[in-house]
C-alpha atoms as a PDB file:
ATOM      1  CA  UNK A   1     100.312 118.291  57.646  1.00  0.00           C
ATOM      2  CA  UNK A   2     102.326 121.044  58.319  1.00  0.00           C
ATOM      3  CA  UNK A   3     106.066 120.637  58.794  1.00  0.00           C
ATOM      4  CA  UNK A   4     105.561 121.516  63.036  1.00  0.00           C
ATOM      5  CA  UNK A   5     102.450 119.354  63.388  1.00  0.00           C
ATOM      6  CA  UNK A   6     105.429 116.575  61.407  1.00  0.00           C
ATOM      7  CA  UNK A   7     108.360 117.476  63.715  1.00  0.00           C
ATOM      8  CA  UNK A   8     105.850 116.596  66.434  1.00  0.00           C
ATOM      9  CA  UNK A   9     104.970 113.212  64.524  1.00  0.00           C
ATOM     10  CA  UNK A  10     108.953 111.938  64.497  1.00  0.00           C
ATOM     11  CA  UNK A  11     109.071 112.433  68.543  1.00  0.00           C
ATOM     12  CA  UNK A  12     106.205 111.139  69.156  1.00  0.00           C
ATOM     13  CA  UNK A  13     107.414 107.670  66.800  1.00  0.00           C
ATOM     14  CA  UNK A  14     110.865 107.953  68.331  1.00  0.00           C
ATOM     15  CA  UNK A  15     110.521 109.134  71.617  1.00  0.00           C
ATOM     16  CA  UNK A  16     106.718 108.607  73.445  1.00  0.00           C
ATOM     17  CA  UNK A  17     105.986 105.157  71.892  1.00  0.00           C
ATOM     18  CA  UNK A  18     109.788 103.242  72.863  1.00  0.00           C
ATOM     19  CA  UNK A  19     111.380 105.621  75.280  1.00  0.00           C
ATOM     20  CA  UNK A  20     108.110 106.391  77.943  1.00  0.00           C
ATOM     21  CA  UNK A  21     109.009 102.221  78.199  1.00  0.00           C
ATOM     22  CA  UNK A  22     112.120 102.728  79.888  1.00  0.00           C
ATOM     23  CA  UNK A  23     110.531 105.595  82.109  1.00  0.00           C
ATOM     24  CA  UNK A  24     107.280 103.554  83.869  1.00  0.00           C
ATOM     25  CA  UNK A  25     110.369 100.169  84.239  1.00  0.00           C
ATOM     26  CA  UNK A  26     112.446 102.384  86.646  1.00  0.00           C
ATOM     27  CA  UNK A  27     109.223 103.309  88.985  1.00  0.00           C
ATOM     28  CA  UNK A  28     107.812  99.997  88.704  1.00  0.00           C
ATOM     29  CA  UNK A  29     111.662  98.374  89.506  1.00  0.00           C
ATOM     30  CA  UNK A  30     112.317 101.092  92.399  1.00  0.00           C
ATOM     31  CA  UNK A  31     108.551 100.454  93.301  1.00  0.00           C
ATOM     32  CA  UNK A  32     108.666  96.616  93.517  1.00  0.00           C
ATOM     33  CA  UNK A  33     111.816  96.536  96.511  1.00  0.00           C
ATOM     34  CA  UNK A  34     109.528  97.909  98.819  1.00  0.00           C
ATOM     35  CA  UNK A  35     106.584  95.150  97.900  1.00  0.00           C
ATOM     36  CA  UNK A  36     104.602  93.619 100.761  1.00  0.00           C
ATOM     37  CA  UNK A  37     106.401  96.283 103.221  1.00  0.00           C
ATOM     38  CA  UNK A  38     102.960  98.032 104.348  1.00  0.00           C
ATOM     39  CA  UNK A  39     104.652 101.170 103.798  1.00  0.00           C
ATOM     40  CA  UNK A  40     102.758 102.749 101.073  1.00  0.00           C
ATOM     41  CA  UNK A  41     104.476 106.420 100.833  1.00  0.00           C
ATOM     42  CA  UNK A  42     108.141 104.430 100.698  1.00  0.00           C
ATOM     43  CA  UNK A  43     106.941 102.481  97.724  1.00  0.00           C
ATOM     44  CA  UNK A  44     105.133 105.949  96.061  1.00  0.00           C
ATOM     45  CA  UNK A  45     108.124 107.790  96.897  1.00  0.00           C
ATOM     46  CA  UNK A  46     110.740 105.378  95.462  1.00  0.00           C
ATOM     47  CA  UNK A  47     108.281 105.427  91.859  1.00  0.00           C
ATOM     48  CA  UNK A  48     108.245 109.333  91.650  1.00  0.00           C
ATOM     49  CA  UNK A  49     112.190 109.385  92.688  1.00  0.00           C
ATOM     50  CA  UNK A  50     113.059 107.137  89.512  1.00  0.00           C
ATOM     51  CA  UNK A  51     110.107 107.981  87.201  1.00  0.00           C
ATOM     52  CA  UNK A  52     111.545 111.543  87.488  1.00  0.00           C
ATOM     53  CA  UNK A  53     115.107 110.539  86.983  1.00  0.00           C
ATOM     54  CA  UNK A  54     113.795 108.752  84.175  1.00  0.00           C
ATOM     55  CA  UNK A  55     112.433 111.583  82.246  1.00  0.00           C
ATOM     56  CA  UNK A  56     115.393 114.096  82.858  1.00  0.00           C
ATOM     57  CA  UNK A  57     117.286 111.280  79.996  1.00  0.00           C
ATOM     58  CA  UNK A  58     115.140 111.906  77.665  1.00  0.00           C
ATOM     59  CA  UNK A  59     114.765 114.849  74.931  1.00  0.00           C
ATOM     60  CA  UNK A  60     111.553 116.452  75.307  1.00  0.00           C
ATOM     61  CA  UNK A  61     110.071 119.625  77.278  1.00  0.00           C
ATOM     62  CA  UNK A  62     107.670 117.642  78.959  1.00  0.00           C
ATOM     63  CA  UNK A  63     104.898 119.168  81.140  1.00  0.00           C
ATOM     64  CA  UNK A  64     102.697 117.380  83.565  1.00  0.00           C
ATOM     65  CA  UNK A  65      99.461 117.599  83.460  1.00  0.00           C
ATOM     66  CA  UNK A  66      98.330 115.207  85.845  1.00  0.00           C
ATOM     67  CA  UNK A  67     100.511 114.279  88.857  1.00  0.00           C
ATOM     68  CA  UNK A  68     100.892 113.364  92.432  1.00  0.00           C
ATOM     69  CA  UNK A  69      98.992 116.623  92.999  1.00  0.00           C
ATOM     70  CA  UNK A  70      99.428 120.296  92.452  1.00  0.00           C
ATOM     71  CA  UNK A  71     102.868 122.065  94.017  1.00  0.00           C
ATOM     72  CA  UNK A  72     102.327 122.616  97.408  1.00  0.00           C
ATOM     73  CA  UNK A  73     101.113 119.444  97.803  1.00  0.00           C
ATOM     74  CA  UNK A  74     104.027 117.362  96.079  1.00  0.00           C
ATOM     75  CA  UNK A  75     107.378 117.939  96.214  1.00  0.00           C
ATOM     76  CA  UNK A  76     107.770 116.267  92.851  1.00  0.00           C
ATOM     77  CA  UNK A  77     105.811 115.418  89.962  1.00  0.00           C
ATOM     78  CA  UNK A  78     103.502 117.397  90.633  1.00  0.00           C
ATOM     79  CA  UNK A  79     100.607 119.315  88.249  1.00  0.00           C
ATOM     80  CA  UNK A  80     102.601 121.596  86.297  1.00  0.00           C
ATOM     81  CA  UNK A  81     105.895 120.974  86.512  1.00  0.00           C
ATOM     82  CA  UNK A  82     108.344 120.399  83.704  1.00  0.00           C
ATOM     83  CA  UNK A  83     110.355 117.527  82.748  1.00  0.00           C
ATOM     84  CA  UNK A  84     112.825 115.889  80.633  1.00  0.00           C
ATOM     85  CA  UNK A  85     116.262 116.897  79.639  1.00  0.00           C
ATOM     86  CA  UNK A  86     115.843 119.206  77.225  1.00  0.00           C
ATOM     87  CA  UNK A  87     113.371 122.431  78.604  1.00  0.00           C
ATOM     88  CA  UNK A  88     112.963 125.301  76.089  1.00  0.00           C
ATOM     89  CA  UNK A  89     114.143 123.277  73.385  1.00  0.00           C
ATOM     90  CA  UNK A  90     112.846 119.704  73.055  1.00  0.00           C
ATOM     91  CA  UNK A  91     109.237 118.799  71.661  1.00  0.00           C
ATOM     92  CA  UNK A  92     106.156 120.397  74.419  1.00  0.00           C
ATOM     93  CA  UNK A  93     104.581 117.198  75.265  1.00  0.00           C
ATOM     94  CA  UNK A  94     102.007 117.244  77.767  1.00  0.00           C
ATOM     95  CA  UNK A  95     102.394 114.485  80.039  1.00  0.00           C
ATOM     96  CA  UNK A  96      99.911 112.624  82.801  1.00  0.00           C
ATOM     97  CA  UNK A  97     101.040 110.089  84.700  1.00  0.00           C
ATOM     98  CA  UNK A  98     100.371 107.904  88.148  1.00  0.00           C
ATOM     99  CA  UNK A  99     104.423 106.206  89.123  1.00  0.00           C
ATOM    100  CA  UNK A 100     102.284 103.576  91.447  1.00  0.00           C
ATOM    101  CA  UNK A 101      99.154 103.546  90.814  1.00  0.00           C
ATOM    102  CA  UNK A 102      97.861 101.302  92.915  1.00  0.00           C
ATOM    103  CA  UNK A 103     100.042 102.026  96.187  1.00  0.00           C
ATOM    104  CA  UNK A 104      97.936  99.903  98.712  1.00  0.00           C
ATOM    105  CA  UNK A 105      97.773  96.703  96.389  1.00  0.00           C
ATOM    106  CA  UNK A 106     101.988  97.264  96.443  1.00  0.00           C
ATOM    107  CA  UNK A 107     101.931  97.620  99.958  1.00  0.00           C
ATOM    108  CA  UNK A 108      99.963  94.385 100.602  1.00  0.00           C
ATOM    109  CA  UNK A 109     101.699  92.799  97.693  1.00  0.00           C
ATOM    110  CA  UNK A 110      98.010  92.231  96.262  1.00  0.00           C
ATOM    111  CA  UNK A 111      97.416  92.022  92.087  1.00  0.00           C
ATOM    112  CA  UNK A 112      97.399  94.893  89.652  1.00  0.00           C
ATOM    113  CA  UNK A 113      99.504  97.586  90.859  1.00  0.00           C
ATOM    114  CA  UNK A 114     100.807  99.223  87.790  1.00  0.00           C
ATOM    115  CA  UNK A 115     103.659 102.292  86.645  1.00  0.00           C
ATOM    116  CA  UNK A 116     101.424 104.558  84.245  1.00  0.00           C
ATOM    117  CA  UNK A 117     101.695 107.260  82.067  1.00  0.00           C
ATOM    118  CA  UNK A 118      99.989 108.909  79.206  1.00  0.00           C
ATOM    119  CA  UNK A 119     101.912 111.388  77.064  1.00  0.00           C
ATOM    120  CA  UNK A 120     100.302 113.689  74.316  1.00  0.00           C
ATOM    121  CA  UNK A 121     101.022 116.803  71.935  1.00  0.00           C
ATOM    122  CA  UNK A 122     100.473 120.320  74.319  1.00  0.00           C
ATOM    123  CA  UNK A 123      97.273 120.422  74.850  1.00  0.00           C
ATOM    124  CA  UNK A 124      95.926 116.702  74.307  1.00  0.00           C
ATOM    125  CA  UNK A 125      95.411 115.819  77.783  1.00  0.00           C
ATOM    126  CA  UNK A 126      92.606 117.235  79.711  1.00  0.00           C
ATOM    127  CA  UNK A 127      93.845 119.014  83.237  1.00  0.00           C
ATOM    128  CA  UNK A 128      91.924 117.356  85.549  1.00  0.00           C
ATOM    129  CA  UNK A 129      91.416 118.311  88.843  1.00  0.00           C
ATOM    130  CA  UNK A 130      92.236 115.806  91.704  1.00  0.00           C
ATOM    131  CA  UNK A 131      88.700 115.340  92.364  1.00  0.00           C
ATOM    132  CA  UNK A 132      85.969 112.093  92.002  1.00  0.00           C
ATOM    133  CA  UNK A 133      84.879 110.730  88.462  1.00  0.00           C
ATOM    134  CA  UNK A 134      81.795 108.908  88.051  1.00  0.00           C
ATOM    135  CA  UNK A 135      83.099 106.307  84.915  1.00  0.00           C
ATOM    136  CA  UNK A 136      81.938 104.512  82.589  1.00  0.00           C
ATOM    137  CA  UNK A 137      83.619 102.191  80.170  1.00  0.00           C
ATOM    138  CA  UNK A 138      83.737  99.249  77.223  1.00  0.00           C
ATOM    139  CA  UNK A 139      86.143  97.949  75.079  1.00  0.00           C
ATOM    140  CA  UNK A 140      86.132  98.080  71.225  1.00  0.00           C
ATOM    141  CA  UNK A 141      83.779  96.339  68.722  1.00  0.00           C
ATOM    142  CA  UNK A 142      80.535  98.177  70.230  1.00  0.00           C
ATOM    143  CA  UNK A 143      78.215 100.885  67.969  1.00  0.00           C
ATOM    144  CA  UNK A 144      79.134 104.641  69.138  1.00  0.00           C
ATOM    145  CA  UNK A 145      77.010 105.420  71.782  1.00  0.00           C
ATOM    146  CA  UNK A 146      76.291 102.151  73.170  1.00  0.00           C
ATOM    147  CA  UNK A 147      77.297 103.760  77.071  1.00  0.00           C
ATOM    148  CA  UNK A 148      75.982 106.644  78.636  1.00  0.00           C
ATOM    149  CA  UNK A 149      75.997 108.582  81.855  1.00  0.00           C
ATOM    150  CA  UNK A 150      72.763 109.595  80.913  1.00  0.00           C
ATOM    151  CA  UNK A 151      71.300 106.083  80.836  1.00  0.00           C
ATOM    152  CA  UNK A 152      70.484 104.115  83.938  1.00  0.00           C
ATOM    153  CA  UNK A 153      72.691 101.411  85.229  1.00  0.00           C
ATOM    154  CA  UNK A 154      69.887  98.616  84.057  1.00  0.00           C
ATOM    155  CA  UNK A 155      69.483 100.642  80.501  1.00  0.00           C
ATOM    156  CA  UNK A 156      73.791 100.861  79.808  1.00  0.00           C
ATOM    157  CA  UNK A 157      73.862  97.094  81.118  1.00  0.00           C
ATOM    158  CA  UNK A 158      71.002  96.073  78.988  1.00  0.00           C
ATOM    159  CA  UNK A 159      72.163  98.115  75.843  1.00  0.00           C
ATOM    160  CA  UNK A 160      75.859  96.560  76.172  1.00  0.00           C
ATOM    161  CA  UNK A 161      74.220  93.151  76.658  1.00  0.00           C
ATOM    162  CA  UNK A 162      72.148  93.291  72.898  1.00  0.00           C
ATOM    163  CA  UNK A 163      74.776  95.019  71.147  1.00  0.00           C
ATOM    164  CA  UNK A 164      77.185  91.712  72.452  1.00  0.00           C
ATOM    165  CA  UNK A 165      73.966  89.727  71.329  1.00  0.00           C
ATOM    166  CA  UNK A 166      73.564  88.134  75.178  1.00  0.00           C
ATOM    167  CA  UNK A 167      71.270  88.371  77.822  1.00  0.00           C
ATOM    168  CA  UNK A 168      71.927  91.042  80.817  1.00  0.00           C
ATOM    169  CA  UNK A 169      73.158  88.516  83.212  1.00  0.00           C
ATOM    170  CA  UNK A 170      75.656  87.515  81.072  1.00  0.00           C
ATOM    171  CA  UNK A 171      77.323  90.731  81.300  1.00  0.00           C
ATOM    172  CA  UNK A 172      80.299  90.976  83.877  1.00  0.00           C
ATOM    173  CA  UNK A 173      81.033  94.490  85.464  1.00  0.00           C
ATOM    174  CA  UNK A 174      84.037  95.469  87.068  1.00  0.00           C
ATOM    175  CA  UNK A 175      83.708  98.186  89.761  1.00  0.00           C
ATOM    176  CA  UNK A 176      85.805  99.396  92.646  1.00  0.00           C
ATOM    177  CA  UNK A 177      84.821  97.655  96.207  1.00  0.00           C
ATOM    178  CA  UNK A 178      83.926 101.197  98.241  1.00  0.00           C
ATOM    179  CA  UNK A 179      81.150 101.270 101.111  1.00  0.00           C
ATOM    180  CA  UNK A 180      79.902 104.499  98.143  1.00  0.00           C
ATOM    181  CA  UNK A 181      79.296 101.508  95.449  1.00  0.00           C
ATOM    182  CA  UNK A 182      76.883  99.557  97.524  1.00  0.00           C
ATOM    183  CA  UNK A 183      73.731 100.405  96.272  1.00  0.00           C
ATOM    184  CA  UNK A 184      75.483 100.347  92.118  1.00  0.00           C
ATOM    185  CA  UNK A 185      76.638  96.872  93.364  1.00  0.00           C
ATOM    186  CA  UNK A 186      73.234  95.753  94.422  1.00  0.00           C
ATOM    187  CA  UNK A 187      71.650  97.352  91.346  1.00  0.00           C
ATOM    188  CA  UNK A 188      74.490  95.210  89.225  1.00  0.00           C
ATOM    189  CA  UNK A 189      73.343  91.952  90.467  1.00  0.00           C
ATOM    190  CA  UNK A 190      69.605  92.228  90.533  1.00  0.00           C
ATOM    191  CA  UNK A 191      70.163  92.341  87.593  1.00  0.00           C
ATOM    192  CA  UNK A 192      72.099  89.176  87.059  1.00  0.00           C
ATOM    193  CA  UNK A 193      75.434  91.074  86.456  1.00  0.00           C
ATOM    194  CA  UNK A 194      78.695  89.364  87.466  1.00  0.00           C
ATOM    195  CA  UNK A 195      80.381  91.579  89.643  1.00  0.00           C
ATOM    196  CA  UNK A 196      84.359  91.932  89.706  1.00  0.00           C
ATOM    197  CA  UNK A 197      85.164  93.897  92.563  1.00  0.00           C
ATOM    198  CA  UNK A 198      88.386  95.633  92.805  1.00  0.00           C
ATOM    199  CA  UNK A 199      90.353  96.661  95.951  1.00  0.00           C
ATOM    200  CA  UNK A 200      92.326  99.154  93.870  1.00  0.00           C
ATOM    201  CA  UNK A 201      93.836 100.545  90.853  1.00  0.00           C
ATOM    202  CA  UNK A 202      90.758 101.224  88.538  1.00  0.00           C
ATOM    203  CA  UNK A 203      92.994 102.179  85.503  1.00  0.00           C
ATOM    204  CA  UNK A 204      93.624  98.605  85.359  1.00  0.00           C
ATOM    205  CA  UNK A 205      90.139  98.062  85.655  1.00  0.00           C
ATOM    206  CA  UNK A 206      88.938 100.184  82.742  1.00  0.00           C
ATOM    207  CA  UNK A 207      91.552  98.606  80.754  1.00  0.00           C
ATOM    208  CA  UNK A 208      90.587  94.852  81.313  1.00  0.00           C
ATOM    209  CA  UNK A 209      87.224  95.954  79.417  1.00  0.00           C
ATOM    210  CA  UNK A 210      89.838  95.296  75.970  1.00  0.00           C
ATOM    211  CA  UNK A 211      90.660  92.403  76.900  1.00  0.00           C
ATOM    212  CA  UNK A 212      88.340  89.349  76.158  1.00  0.00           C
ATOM    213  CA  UNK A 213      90.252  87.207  78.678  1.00  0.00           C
ATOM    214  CA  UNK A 214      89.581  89.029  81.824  1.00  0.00           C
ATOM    215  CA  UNK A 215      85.853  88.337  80.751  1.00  0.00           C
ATOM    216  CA  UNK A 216      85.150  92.089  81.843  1.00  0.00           C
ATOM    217  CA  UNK A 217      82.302  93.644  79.792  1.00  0.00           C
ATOM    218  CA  UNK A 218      82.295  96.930  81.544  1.00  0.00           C
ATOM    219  CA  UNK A 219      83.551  99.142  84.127  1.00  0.00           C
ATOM    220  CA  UNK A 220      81.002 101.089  86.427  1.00  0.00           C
ATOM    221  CA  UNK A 221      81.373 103.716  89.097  1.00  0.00           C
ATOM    222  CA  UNK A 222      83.400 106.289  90.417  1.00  0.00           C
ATOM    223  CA  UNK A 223      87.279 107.256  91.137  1.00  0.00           C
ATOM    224  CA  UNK A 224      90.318 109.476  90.520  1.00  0.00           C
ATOM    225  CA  UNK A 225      89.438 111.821  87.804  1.00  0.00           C
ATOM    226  CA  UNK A 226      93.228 111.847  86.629  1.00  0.00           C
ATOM    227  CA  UNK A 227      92.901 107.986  86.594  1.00  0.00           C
ATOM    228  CA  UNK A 228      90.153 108.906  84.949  1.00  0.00           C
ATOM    229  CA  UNK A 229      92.646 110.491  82.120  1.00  0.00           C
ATOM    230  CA  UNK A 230      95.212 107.895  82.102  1.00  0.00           C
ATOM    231  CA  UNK A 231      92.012 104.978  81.039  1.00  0.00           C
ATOM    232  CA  UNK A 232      91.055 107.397  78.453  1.00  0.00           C
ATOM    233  CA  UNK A 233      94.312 107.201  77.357  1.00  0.00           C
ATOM    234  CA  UNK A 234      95.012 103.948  77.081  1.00  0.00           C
ATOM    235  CA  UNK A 235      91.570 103.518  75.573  1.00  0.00           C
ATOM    236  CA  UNK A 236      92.115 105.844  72.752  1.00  0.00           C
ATOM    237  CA  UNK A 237      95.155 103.634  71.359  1.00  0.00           C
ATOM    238  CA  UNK A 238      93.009 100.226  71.401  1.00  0.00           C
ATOM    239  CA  UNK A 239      89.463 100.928  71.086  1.00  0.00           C
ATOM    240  CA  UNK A 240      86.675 101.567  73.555  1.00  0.00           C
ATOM    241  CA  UNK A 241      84.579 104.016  74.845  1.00  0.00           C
ATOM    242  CA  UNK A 242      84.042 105.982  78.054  1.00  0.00           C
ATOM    243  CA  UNK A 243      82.238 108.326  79.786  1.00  0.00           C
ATOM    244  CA  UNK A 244      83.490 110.436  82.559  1.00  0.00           C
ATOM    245  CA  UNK A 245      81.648 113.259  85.404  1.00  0.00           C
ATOM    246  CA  UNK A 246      83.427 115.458  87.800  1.00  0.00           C
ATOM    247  CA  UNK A 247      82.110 114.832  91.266  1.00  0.00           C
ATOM    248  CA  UNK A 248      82.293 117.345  93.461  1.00  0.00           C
ATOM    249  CA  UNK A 249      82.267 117.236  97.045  1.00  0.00           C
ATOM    250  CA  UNK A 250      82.206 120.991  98.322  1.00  0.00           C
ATOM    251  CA  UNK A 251      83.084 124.682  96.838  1.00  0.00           C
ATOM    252  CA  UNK A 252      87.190 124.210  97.211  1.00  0.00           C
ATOM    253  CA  UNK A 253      86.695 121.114  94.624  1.00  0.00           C
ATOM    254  CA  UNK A 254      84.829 123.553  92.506  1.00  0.00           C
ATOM    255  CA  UNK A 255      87.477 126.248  92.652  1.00  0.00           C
ATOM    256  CA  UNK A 256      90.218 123.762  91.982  1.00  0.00           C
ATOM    257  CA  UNK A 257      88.677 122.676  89.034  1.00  0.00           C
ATOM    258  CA  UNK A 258      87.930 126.335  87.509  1.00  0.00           C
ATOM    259  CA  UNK A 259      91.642 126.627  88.402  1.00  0.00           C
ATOM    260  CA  UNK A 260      92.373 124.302  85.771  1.00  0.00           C
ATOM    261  CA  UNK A 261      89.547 126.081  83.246  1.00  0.00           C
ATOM    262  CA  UNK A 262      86.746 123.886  83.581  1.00  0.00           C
ATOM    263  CA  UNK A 263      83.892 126.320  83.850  1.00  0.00           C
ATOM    264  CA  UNK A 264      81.173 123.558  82.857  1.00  0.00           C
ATOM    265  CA  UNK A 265      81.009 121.458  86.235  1.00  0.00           C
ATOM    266  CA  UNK A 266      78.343 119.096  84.743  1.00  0.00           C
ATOM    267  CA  UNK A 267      79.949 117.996  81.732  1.00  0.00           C
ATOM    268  CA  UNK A 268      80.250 114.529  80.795  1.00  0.00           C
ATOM    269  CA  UNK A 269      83.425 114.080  79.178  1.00  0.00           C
ATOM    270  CA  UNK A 270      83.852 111.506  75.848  1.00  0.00           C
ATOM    271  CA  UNK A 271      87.141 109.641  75.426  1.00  0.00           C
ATOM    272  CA  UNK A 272      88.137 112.737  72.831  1.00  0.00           C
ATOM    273  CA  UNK A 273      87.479 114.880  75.715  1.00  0.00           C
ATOM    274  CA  UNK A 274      90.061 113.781  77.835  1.00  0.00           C
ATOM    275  CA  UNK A 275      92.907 112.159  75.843  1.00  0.00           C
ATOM    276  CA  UNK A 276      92.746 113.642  72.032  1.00  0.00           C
ATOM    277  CA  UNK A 277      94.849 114.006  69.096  1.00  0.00           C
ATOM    278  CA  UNK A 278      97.791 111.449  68.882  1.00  0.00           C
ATOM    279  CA  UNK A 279      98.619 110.018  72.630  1.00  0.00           C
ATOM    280  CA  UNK A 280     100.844 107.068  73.928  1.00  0.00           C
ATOM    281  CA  UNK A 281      99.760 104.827  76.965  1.00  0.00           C
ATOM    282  CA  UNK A 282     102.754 103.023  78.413  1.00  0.00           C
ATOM    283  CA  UNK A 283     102.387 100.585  81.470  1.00  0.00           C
ATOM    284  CA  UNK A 284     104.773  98.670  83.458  1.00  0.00           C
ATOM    285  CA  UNK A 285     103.333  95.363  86.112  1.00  0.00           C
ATOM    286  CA  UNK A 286     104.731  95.818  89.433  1.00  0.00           C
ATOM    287  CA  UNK A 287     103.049  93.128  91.241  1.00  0.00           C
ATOM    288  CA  UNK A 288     101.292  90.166  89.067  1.00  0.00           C
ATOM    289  CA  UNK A 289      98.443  90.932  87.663  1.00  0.00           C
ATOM    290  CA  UNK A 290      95.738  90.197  84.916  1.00  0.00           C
ATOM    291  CA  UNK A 291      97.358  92.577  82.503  1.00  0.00           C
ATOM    292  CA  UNK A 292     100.915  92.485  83.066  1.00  0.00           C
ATOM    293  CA  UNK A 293     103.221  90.281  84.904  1.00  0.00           C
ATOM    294  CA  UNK A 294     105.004  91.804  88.088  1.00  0.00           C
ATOM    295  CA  UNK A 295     108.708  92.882  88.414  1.00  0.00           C
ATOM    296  CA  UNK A 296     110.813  89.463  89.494  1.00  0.00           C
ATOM    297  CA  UNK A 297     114.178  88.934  90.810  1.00  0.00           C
ATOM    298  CA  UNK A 298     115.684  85.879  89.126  1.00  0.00           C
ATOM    299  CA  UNK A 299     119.203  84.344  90.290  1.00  0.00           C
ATOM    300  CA  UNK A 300     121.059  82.862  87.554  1.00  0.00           C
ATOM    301  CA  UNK A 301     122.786  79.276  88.210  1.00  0.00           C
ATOM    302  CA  UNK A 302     125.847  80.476  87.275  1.00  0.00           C
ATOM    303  CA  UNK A 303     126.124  83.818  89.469  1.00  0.00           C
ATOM    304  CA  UNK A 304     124.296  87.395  88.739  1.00  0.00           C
ATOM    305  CA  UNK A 305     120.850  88.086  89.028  1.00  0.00           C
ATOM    306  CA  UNK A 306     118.709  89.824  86.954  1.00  0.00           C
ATOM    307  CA  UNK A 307     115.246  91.739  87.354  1.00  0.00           C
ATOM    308  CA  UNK A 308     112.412  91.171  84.851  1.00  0.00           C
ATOM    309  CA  UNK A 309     109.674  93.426  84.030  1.00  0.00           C
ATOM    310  CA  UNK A 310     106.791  93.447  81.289  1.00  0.00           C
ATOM    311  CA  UNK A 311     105.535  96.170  79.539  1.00  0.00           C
ATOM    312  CA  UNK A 312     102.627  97.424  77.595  1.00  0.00           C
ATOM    313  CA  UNK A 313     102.714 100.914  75.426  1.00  0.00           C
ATOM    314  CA  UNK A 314     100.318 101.482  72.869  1.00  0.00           C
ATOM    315  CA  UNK A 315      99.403 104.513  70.367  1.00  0.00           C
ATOM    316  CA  UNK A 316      96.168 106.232  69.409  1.00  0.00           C
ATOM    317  CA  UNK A 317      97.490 107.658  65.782  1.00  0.00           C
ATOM    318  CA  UNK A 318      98.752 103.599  64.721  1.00  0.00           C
ATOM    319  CA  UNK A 319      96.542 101.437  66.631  1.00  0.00           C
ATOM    320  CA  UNK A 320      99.707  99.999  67.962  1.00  0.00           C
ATOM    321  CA  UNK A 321      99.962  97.668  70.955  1.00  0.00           C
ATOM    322  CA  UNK A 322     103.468  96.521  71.606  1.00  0.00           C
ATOM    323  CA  UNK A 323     104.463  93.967  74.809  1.00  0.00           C
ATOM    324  CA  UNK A 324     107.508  94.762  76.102  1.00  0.00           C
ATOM    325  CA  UNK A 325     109.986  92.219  78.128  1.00  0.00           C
ATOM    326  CA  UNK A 326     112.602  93.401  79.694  1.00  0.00           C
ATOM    327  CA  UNK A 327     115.521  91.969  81.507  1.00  0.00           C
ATOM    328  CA  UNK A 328     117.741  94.382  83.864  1.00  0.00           C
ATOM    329  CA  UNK A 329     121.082  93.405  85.393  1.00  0.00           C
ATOM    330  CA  UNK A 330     121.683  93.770  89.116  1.00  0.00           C
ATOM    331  CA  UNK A 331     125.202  95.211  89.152  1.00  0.00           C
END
C-alpha cells in the first residue's frame, strides 16, 4: 500500500464509516417534521437543506456523483458539485447519495422511506445517469453467478431456488408495484413466487435481500439507476450480488449518459461495476420500516423532549455493519 492509497485508508476509518452517520440523521430529522404532510418537495427540500449543511462540518473534498440531478436541474446537491468543509485540501471522496429517498412514502407517512448515501475513494462510484435500471439482486451465501440479466425470470428464480436447496415457489421476490411490472409480476407468480410489492424506495428493497427476516429472496425489475448505485453500495459492504442495465427511453437519455462516459449503452453492470474499491453505505429510517426504525419525538416525564433516530452504516474493505441509535435534544 502506498502511503496516499493509506492516507485515504485513515479517512475513510475516521471520517466515511462514523461521521456520514451524523450527515443522513440531519436529512432524515429535517425530513421527518414534514411526515404525513402530502407535500413531497417540502420534505425533499428540508433533507437536501440539512444533508448539505451536514457535509460542509466535515473534513473532506467531497464530490457528488449521484444527486438530486445534474445543475440546472437542482439548485443543490446536485451531480457534480463539491462538498464538505475542507475543498482543495481534504481527502477527494466521491460521494452518491439520495437525502429522501423515498419522498412519496414520507409524504403519505407510509414504511421505508430512508436518508442514503454511499461514499467512496475518487473514482469508486459509477456516474450514473438519471435514467431507468433494469435490477437484479440477492443477498450473500449464494455461488458467483447464481443471477443474471441474461437468464430468464423462470431460469434466475429457479437457479436461486436450488442453490437455497428449495423449490421455486418457495422463493419470495420483491419488486416495485408499477403498471411497467405487470407482465414480470404475472411471470413471478406462475411460477409460484411470493410477490412483495413495493410502493416505493427500491434501495430498501434490494437491501432486504440480506436480511433473512424480511423473508426476501430477491429483488426483480426496474428503477432509478443512481438507486441503482446506492444498493450496490450497500451490497458491497454485506454480501450479495446484483446486476444492473441502463434503460433508455429516447436519444437525450443516450446523450446524458455518454455525458457521463458511458459509451457501452448495453452493458450489464456487476456490483464491482458500480460501487468498487473500499465504499461506506450509511442509512438513516425516517418513517418505520423493515430495516430501520423511523425518527420519533419522545416527551420526557420530567420536561424536554428528545428525537430518536436509528442508523445503519456499513463498509466494503471490513465487512462491518454497525446499528446506530441516536438520541437528539430538542433545545
Amino acid at each position: 500500500m502506498t502511503d496516499k492509497s493509506a492516507d485515504i485508508e485513515s479517512v475513510l476509518d475516521r471520517v466515511l464509516v462514523l461521521e456520514m452517520v451524523r450527515v443522513t440523521e440531519a436529512a432524515a430529522i429535517a425530513a421527518s417534521k414534514l411526515i404525513g404532510r402530502g407535500d413531497e418537495k417540502a420534505a425533499d427540500a428540508a433533507a437536501v437543506e440539512a444533508m448539505r449543511e451536514a457535509f460542509d462540518t466535515l473534513y473532506i473534498d467531497g464530490t457528488v456523483v449521484i444527486g438530486e440531478g445534474e445543475r440546472d436541474e437542482a439548485p443543490m446537491l446536485y451531480i457534480g458539485e463539491k462538498v464538505g468543509g475542507a475543498p482543495g485540501k481534504g481527502p477527494k471522496i466521491d460521494i452518491a447519495l439520495d437525502p429522501l429517498e423515498g419522498t412519496t412514502i414520507c409524504a403519505k407517512a407510509g414504511p421505508n422511506s430512508l436518508a442514503v448515501l454511499a461514499a467512496a475513494e475518487e473514482g469508486g462510484l459509477l456516474n450514473a445517469p438519471d435514467v431507468y435500471m433494469q435490477k437484479l439482486a440477492v443477498g450473500p451465501g449464494y455461488p458467483e453467478g447464481v443471477i443474471s440479466l441474461e437468464k430468464s425470470v423462470r431460469e434466475n428464480v429457479e437457479a436461486v431456488a436450488a442453490a437455497k436447496g428449495v423449490q421455486p415457489n418457495e422463493i419470495n421476490v420483491c419488486v416495485l408495484d408499477r403498471p411497467r411490472h405487470a407482465e414480470l409480476i404475472a411471470e413471478l407468480r406462475e411460477i409460484g413466487c411470493g410477490v412483495v410489492l413495493i410502493g416505493d424506495g427500491d434501495v430498501a428493497g434490494v437491501i432486504a435481500t440480506t436480511d433473512q427476516e424480511t423473508t426476501i429472496d430477491m429483488y426483480m425489475g426496474s428503477g432509478g439507476a443512481p438507486e441503482g448505485v446506492l444498493a450496490a453500495a450497500a451490497l458491497r459492504c454485506v454480501g450479495g450480488q446484483f446486476n444492473g442495465k441502463l434503460l433508455f427511453r429516447n436519444d437525450d437519455e443516450r446523450g446524458r449518459a455518454r455525458k457521463w462516459g458511458i459509451e457501452d449503452l448495453d452493458r450489464i453492470y456487476k456490483l464491482e461495476d458500480l460501487a468498487s474499491g473500499d465504499c461506506i453505505f450509511a442509512a438513516t429510517g425516517v418513517t418505520e420500516g423493515s430495516l430501520l426504525a423511523g425518527v420519533k419525538t419522545l416527551r420526557r416525564p420530567a420536561g424536554g423532549s428528545v428525537m430518536t433516530t436509528e442508523s445503519v452504516v456499513m463498509r466494503a474493505s471490513s465487512g462491518t455493519v454497525r446499528w446506530v441509535k441516536g438520541e437528539h435534544r430538542i433545545d
